[in-house]
C-alpha atoms as a PDB file:
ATOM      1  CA  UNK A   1      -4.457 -18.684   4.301  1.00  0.00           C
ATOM      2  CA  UNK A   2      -4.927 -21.559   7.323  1.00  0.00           C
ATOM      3  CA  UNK A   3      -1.518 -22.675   8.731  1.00  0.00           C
ATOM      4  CA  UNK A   4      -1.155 -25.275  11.001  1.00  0.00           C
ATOM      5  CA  UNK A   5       0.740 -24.921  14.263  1.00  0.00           C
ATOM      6  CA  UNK A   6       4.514 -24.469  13.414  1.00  0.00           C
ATOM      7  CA  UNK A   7       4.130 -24.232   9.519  1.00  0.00           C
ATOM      8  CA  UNK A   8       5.611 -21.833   8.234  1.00  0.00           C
ATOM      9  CA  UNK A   9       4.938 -19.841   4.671  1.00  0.00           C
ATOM     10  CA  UNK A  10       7.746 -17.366   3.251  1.00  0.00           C
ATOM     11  CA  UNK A  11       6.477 -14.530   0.562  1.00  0.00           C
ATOM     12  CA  UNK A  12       7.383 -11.508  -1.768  1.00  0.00           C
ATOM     13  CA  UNK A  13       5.356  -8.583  -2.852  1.00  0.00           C
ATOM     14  CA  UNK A  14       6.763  -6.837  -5.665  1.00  0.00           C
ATOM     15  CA  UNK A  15       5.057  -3.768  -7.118  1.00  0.00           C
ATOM     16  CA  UNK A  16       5.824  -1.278  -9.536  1.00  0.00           C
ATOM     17  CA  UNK A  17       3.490   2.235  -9.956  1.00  0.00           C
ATOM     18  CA  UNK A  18       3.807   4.908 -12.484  1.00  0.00           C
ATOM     19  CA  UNK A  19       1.697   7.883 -12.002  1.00  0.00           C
ATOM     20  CA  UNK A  20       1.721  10.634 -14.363  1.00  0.00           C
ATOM     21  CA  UNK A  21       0.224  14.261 -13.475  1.00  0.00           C
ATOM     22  CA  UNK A  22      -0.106  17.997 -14.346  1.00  0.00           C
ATOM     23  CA  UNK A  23      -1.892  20.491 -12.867  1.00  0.00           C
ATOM     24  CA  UNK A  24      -2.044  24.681 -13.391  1.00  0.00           C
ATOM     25  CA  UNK A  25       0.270  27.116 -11.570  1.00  0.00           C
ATOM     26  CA  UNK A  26      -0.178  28.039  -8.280  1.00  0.00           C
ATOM     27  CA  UNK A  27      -1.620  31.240  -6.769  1.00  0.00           C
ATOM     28  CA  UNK A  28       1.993  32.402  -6.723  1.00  0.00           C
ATOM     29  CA  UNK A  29       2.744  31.713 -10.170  1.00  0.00           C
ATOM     30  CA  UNK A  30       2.906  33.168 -13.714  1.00  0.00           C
ATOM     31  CA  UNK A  31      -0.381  31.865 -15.395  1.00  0.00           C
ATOM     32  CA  UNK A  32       2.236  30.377 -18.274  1.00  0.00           C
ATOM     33  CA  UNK A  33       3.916  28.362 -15.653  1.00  0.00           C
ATOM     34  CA  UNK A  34       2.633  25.105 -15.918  1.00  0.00           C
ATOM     35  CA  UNK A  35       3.449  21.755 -13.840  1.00  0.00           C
ATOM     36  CA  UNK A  36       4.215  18.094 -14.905  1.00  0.00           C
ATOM     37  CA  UNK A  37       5.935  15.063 -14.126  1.00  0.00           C
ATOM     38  CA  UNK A  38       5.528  11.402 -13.238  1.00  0.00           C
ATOM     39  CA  UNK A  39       6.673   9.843 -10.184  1.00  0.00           C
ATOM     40  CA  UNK A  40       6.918   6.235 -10.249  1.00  0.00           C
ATOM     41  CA  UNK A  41       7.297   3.645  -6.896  1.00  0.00           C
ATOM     42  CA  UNK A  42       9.071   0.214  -6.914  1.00  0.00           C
ATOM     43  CA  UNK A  43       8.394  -1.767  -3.735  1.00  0.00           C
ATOM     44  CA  UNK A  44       9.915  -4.777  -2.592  1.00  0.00           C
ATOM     45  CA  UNK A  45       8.087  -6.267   0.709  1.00  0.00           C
ATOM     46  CA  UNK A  46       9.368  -9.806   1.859  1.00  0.00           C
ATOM     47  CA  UNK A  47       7.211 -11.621   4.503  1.00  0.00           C
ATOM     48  CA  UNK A  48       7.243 -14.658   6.824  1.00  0.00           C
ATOM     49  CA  UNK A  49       3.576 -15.694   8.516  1.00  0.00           C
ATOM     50  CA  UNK A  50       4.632 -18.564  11.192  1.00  0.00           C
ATOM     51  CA  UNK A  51       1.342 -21.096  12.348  1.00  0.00           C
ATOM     52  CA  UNK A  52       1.326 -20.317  16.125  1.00  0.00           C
ATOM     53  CA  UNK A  53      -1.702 -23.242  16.447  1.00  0.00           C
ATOM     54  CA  UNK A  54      -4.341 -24.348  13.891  1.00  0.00           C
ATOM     55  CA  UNK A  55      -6.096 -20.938  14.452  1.00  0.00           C
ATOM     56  CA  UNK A  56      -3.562 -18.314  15.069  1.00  0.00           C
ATOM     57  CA  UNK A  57      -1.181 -17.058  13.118  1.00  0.00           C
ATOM     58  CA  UNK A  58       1.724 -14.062  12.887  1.00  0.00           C
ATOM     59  CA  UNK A  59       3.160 -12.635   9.876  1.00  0.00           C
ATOM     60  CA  UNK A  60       6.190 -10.044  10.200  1.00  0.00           C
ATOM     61  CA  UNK A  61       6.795  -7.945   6.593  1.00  0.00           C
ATOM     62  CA  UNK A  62       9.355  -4.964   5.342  1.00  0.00           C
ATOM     63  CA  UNK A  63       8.945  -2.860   2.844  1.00  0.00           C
ATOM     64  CA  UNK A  64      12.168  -1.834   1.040  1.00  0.00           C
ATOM     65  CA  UNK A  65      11.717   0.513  -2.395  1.00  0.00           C
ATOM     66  CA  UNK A  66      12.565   3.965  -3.907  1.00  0.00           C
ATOM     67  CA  UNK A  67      10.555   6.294  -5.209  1.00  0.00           C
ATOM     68  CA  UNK A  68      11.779   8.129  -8.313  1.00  0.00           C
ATOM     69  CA  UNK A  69       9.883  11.573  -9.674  1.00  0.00           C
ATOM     70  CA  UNK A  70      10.758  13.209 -12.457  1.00  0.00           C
ATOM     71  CA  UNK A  71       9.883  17.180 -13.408  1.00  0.00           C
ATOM     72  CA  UNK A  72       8.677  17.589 -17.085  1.00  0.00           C
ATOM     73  CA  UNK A  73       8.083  21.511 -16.814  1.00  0.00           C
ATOM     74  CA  UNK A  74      10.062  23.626 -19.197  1.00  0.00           C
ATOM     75  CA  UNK A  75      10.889  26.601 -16.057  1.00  0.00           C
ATOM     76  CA  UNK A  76      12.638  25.548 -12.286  1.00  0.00           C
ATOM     77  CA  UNK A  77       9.716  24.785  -9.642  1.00  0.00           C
ATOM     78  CA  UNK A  78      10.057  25.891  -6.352  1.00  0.00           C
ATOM     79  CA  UNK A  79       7.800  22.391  -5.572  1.00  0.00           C
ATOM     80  CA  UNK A  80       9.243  19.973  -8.104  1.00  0.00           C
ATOM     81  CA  UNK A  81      12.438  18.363  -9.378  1.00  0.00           C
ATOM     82  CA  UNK A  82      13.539  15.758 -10.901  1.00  0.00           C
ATOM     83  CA  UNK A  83      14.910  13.438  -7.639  1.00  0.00           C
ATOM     84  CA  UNK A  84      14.309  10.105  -5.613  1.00  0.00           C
ATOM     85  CA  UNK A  85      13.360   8.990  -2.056  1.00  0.00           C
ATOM     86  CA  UNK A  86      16.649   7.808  -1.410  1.00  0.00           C
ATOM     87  CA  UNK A  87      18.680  10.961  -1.031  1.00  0.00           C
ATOM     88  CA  UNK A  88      18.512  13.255   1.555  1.00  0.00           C
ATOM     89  CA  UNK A  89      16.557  16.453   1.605  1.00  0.00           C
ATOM     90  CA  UNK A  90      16.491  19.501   3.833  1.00  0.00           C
ATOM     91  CA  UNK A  91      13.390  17.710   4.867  1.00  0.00           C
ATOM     92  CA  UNK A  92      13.710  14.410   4.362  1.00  0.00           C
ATOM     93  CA  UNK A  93      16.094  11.600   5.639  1.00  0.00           C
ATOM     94  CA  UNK A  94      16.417   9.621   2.190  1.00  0.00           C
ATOM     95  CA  UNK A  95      16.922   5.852   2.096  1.00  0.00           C
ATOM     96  CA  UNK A  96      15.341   2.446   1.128  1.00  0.00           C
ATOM     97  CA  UNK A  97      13.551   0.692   4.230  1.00  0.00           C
ATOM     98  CA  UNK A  98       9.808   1.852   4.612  1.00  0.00           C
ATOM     99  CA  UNK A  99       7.587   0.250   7.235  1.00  0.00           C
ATOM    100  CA  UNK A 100       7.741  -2.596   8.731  1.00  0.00           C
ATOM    101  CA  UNK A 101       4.286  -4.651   9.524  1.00  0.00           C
ATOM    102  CA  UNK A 102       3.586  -7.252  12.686  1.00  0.00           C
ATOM    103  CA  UNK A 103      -0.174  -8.920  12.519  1.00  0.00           C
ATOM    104  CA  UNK A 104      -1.551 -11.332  14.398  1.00  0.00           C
ATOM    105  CA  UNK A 105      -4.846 -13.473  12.671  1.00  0.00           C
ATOM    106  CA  UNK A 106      -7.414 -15.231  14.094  1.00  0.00           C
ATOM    107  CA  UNK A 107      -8.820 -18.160  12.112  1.00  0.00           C
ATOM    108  CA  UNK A 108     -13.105 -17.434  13.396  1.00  0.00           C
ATOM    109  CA  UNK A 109     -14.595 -19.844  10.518  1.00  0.00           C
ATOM    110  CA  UNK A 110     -12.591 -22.230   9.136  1.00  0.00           C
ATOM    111  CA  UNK A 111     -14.718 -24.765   6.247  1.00  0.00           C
ATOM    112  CA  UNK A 112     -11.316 -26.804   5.963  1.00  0.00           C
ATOM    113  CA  UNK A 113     -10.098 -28.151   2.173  1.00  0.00           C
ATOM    114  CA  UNK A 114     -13.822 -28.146   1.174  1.00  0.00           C
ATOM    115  CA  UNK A 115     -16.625 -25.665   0.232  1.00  0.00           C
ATOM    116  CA  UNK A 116     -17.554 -23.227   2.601  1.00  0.00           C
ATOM    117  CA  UNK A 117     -16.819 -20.073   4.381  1.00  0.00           C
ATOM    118  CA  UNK A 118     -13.704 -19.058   5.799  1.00  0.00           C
ATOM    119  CA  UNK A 119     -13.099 -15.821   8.814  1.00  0.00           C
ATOM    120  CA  UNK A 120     -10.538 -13.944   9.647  1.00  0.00           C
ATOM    121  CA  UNK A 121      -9.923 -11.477  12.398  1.00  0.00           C
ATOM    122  CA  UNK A 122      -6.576  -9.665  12.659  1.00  0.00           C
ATOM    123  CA  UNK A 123      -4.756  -7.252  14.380  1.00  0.00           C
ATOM    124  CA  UNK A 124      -1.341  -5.539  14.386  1.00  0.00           C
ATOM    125  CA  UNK A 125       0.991  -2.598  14.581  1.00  0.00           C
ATOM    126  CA  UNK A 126       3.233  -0.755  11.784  1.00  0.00           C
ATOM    127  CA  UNK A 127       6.768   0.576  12.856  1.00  0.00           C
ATOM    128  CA  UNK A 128       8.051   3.384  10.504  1.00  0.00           C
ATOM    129  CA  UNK A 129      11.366   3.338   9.680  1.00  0.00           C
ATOM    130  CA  UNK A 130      13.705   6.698   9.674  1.00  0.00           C
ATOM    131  CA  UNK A 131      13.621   7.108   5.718  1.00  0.00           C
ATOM    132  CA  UNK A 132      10.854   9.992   6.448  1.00  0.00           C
ATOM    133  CA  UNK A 133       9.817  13.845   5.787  1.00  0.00           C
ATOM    134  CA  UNK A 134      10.984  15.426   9.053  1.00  0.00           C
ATOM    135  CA  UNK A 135       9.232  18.696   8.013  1.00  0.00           C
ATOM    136  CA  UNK A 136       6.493  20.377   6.416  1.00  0.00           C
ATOM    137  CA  UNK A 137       6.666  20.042   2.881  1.00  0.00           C
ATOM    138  CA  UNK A 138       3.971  22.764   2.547  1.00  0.00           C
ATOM    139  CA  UNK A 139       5.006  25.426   4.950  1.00  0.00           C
ATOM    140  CA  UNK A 140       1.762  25.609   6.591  1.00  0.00           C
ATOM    141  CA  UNK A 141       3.481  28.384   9.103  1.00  0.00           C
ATOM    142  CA  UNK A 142       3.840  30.874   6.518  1.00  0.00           C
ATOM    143  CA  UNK A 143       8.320  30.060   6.183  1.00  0.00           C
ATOM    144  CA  UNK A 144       9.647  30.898   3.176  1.00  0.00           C
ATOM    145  CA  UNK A 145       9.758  28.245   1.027  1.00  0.00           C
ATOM    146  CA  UNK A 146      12.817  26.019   0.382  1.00  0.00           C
ATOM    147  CA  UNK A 147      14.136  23.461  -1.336  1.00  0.00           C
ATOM    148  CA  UNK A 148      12.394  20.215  -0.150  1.00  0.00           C
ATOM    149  CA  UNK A 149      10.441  16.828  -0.928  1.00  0.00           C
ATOM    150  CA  UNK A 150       6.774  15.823  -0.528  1.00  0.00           C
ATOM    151  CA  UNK A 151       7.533  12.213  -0.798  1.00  0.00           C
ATOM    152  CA  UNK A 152       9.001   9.492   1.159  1.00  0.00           C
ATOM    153  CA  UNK A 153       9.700   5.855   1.581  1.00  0.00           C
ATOM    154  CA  UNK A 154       7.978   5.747   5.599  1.00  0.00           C
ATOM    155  CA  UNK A 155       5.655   8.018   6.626  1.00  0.00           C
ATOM    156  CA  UNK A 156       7.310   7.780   9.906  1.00  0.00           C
ATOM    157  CA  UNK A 157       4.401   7.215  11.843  1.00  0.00           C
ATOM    158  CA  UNK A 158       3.159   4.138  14.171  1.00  0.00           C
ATOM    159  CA  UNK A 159      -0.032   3.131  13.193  1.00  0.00           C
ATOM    160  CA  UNK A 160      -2.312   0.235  14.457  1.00  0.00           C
ATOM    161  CA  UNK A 161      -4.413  -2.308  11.990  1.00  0.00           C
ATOM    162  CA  UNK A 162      -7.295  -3.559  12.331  1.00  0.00           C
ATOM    163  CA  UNK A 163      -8.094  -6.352   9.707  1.00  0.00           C
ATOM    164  CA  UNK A 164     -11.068  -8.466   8.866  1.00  0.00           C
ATOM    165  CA  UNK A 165     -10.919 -11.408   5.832  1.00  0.00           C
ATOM    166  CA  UNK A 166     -14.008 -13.094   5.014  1.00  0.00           C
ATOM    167  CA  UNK A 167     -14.057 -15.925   1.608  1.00  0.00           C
ATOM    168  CA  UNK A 168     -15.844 -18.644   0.345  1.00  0.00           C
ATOM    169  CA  UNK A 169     -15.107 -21.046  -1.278  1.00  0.00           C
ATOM    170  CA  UNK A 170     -17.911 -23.116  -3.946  1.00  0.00           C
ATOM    171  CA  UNK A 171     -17.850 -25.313  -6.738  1.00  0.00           C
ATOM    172  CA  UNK A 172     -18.904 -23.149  -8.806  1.00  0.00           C
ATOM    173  CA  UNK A 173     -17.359 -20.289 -10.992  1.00  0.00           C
ATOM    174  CA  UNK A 174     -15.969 -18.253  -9.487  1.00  0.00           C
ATOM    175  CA  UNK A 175     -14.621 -20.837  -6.947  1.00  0.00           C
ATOM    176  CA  UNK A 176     -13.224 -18.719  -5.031  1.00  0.00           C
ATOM    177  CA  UNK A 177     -13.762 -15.075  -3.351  1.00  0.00           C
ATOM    178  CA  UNK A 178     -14.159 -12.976  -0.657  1.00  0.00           C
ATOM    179  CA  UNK A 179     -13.456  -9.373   0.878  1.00  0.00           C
ATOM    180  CA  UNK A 180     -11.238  -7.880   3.170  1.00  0.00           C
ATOM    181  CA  UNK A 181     -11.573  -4.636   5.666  1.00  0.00           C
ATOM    182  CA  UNK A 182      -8.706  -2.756   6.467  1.00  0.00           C
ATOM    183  CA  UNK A 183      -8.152   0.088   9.074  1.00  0.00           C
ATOM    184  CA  UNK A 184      -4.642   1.630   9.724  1.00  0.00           C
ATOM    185  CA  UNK A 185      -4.845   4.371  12.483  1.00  0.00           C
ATOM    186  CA  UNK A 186      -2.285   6.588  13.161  1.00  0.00           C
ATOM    187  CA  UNK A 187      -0.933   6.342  17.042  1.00  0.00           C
ATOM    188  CA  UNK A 188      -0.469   9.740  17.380  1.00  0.00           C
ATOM    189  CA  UNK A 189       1.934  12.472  16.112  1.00  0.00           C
ATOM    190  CA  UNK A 190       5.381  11.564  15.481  1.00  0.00           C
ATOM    191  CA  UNK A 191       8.211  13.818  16.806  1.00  0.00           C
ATOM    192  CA  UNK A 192       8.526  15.947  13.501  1.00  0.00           C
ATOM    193  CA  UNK A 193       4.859  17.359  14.546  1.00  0.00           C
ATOM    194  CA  UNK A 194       3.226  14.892  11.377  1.00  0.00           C
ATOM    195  CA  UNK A 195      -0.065  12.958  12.812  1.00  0.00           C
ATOM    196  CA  UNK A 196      -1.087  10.582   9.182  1.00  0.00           C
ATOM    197  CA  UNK A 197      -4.411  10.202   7.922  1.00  0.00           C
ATOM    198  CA  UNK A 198      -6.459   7.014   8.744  1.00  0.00           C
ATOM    199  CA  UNK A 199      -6.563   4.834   5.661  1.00  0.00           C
ATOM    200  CA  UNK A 200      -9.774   2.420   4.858  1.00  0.00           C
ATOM    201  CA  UNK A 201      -9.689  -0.234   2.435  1.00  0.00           C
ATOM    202  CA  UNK A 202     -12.606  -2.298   1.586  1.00  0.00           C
ATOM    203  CA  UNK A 203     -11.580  -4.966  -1.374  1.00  0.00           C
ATOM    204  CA  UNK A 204     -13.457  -7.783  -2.914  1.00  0.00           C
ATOM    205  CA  UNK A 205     -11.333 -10.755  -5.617  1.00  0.00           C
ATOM    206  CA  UNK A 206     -13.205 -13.215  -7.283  1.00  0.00           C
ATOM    207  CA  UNK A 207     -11.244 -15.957  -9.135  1.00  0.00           C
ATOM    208  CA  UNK A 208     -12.229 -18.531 -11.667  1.00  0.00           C
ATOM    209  CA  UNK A 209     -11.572 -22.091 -11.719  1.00  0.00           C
ATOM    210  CA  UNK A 210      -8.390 -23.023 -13.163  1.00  0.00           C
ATOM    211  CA  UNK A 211      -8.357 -22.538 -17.171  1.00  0.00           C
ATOM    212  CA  UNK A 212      -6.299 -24.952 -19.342  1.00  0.00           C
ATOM    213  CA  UNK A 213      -5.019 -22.198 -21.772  1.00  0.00           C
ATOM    214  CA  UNK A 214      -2.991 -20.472 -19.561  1.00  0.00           C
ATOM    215  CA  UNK A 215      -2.751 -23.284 -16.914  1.00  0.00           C
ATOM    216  CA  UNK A 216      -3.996 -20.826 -14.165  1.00  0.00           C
ATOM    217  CA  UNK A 217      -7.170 -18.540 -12.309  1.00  0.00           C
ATOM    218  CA  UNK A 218      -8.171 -15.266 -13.828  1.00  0.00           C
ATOM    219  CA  UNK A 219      -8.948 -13.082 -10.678  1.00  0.00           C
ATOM    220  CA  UNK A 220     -10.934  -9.725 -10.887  1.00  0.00           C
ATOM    221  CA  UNK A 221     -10.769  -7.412  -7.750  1.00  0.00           C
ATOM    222  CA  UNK A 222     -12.409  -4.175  -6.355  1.00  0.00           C
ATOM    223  CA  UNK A 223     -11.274  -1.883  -4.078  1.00  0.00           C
ATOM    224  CA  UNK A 224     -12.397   1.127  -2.181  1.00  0.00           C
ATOM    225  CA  UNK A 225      -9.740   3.338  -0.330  1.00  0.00           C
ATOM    226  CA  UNK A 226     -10.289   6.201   1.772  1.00  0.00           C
ATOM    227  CA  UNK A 227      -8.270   8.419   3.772  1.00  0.00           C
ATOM    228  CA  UNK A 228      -9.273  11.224   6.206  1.00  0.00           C
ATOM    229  CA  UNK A 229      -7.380  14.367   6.827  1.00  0.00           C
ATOM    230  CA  UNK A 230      -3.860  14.557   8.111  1.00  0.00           C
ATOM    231  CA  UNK A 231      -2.027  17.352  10.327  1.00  0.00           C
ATOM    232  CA  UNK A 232       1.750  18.994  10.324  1.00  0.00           C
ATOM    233  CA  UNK A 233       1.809  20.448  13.705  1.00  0.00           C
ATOM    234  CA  UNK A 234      -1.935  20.453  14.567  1.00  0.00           C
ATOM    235  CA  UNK A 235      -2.567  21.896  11.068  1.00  0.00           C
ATOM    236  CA  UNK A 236      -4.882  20.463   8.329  1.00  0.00           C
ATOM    237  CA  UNK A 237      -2.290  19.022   5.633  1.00  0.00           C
ATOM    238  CA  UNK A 238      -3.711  20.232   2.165  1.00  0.00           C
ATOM    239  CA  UNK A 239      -6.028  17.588   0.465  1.00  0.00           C
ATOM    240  CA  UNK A 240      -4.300  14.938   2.779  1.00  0.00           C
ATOM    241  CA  UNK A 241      -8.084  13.571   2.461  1.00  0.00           C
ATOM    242  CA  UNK A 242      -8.647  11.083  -0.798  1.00  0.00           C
ATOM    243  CA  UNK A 243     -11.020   8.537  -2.235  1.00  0.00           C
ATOM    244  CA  UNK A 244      -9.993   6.252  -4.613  1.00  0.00           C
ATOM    245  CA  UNK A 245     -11.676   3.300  -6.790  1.00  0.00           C
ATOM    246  CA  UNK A 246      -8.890   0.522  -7.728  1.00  0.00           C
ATOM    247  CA  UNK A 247     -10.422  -1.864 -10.147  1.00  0.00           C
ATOM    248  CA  UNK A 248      -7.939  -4.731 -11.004  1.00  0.00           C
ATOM    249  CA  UNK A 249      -7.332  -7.843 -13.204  1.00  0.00           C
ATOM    250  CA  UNK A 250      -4.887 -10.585 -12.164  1.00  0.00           C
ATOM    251  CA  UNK A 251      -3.818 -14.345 -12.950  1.00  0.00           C
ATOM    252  CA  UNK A 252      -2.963 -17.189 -10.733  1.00  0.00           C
ATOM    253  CA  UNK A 253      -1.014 -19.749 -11.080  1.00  0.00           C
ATOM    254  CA  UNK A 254      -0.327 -23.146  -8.376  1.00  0.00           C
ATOM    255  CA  UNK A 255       3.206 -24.180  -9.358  1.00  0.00           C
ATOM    256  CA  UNK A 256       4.999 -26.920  -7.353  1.00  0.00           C
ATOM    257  CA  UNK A 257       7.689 -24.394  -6.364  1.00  0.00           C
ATOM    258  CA  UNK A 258       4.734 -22.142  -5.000  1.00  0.00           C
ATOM    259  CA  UNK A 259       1.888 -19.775  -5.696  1.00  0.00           C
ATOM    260  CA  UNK A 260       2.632 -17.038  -8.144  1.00  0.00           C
ATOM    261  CA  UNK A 261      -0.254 -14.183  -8.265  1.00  0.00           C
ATOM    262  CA  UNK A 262       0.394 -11.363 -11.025  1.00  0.00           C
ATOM    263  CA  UNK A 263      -1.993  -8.124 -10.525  1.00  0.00           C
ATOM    264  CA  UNK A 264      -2.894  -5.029 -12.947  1.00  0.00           C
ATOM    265  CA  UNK A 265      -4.536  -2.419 -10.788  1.00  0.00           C
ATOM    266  CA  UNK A 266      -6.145   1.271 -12.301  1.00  0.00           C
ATOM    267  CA  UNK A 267      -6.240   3.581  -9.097  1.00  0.00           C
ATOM    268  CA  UNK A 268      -9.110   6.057 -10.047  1.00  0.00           C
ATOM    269  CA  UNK A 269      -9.218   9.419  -8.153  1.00  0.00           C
ATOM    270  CA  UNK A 270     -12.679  10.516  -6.691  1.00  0.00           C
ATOM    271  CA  UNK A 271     -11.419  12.624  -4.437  1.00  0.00           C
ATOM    272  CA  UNK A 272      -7.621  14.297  -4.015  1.00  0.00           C
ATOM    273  CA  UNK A 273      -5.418  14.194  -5.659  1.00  0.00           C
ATOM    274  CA  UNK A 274      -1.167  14.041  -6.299  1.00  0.00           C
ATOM    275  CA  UNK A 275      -0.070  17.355  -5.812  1.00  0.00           C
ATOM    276  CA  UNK A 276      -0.865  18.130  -2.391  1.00  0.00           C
ATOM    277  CA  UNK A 277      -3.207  20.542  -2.154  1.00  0.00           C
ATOM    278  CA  UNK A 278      -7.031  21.605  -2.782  1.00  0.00           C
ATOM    279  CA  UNK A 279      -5.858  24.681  -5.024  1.00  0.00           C
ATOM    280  CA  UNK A 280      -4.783  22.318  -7.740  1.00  0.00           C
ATOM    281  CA  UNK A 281      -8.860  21.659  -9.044  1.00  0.00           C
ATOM    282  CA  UNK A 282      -7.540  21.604 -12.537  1.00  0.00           C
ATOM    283  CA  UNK A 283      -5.171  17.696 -11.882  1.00  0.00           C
ATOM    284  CA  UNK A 284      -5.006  15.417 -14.328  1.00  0.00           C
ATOM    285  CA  UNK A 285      -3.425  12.061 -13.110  1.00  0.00           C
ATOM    286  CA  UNK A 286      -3.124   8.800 -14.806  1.00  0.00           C
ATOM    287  CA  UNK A 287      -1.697   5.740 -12.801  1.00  0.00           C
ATOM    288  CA  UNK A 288      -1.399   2.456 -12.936  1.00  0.00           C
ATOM    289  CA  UNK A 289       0.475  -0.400 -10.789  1.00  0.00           C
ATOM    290  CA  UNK A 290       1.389  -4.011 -11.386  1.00  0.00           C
ATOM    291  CA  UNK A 291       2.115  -6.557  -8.387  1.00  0.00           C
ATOM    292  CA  UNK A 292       3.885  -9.607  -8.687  1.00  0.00           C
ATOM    293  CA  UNK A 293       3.135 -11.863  -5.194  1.00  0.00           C
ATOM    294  CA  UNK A 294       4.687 -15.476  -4.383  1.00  0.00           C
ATOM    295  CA  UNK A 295       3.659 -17.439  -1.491  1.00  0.00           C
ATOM    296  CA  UNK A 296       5.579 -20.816  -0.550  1.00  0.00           C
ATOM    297  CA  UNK A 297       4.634 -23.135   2.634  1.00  0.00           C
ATOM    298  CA  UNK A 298       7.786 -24.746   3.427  1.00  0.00           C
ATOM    299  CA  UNK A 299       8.513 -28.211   3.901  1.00  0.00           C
ATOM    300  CA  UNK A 300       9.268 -27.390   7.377  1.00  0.00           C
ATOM    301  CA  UNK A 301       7.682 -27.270  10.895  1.00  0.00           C
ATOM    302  CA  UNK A 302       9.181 -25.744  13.530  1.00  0.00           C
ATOM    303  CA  UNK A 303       8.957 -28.459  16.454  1.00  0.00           C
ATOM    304  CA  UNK A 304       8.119 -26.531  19.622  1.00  0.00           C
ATOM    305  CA  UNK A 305       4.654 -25.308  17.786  1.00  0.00           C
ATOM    306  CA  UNK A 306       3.464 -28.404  16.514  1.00  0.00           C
ATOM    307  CA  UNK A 307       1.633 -30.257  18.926  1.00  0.00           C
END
């Protein structure tokens, strides 16, 4: 969205996923032994995006959530228990802050309030926060394994974005839609030895005109996610790389208070998978997520940027 120098827009992301999963026993394991569980993510992410001039923006976001998982298998697993992201582990720091985002956008193409085309180009950094895996949940080195958690509110990793947002917008059904391009690279390994994967996201969101029935859009989206391999200590972390297909419906609605956007997205596993590791061929996972977004421009400038 085009601010204007000193405008300034306040937001909320709010998004709940439930994955459940299963998989055989591993190599160590009775054949009988069998795993499953769900583990299910609520996310919280306020943001602020301030108008620095009529092309150039800066938005500042925080994620804040837990992460819950629950073990459905009928023996103790040396891998799974029932437990959430904000208690501490023997590897983990447990908490509720996750990563905080800084991006700067450049407004390229702008068509103003009519038809046309509008460009993007962006750029930023993520700061982890401490609420991180501080160890190997896999014991690549050959330790003996102990109690310990694969999941985690940060990945505790800095990681640089590169963003590119491309729409247009027509008279036509759908009025509105575009793609985006998403790169986060890791900045190197962190000081528990954990470099993360680099994550690719190409999306695409069409929405309709408004429709009288429910007094709002109907949106349909696309993505395309892929992740390359990450490394504990220079070593390969175990099906770390994944490819996903996220098909998604969603409906938006212009209040006078703001703009409310509510999302149902069906991640789809290609590649990878939950568990952590390429041994586990014979995964099953079902997930799902809903979002809840609102976006308000306030009916404030700030008077040192408007000029």
């Amino acid at each position: 969205m085009g601010l204007g120098a000193g405008d300034i827009m306040i937001g909320a992301n709010f998004n709940y996923q439930f994955i459940d999963w299963q998989h055989d026993p591993i190599p160590d394991e009775d054949y009988a032994f069998h795993h499953l569980g769900t583990l299910s993510s609520m996310v919280l992410s306020p943001s602020i995006t301030i108008g620095l001039t009529d092309w150039w923006n800066i938005s500042l976001s925080q994620v804040i959530g837990q992460r819950y998982m629950t073990w459905g298998g009928e023996q103790d697993s040396k891998h799974h228990e029932t437990e959430t992201s904000g208690n501490d582990r023997a590897n983990a720091i447990g908490g509720y802050l996750g990563d905080s985002k800084i991006i700067v956008r450049y407004l390229l193409l702008n068509a103003g309030r009519g038809s046309g085309a509008r460009l993007f180009l962006g750029g930023g950094l993520i700061i982890p926060s401490g609420n991180s895996l501080i160890s190997d949940p896999f014991f690549l080195d050959g330790r003996p394994i102990k109690s310990h958690r694969h999941f985690s509110m940060s990945e505790g990793v800095y990681k640089a974005i590169i963003e590119t947002q491309f729409y247009i917008k027509r008279m036509q059904n759908p009025v509105f839609m575009g793609g985006t391009v998403t790169i986060l690279e890791s900045l190197g390994e962190n000081e528990h030895g954990f470099k993360a994967s680099q994550l690719m996201d190409l999306s695409f969101t069409a929405f309709t005109s408004k429709l009288k029935p429910i007094n709002g859009s109907v949106s349909g989206s696309f993505m395309f996610r892929k992740t390359n391999k990450a490394y504990w200590n220079g070593i390969v972390a175990p099906n770390s790389e994944s490819t996903l297909l996220i098909p998604g419906v969603g409906i938006l609605w212009n209040l006078k208070f703001g703009t409310i956007m509510l999302n149902l997205q069906k991640p789809i596993f290609l590649k990878g998978s939950l568990s952590g590791t390429d041994a586990y061929l014979d995964e099953e996972t079902a997930a799902w997520q809903v979002s809840l977004t609102i976006r308000k421009i306030l009916d404030y400038t700030i008077p040192w940027l408007y000029w």
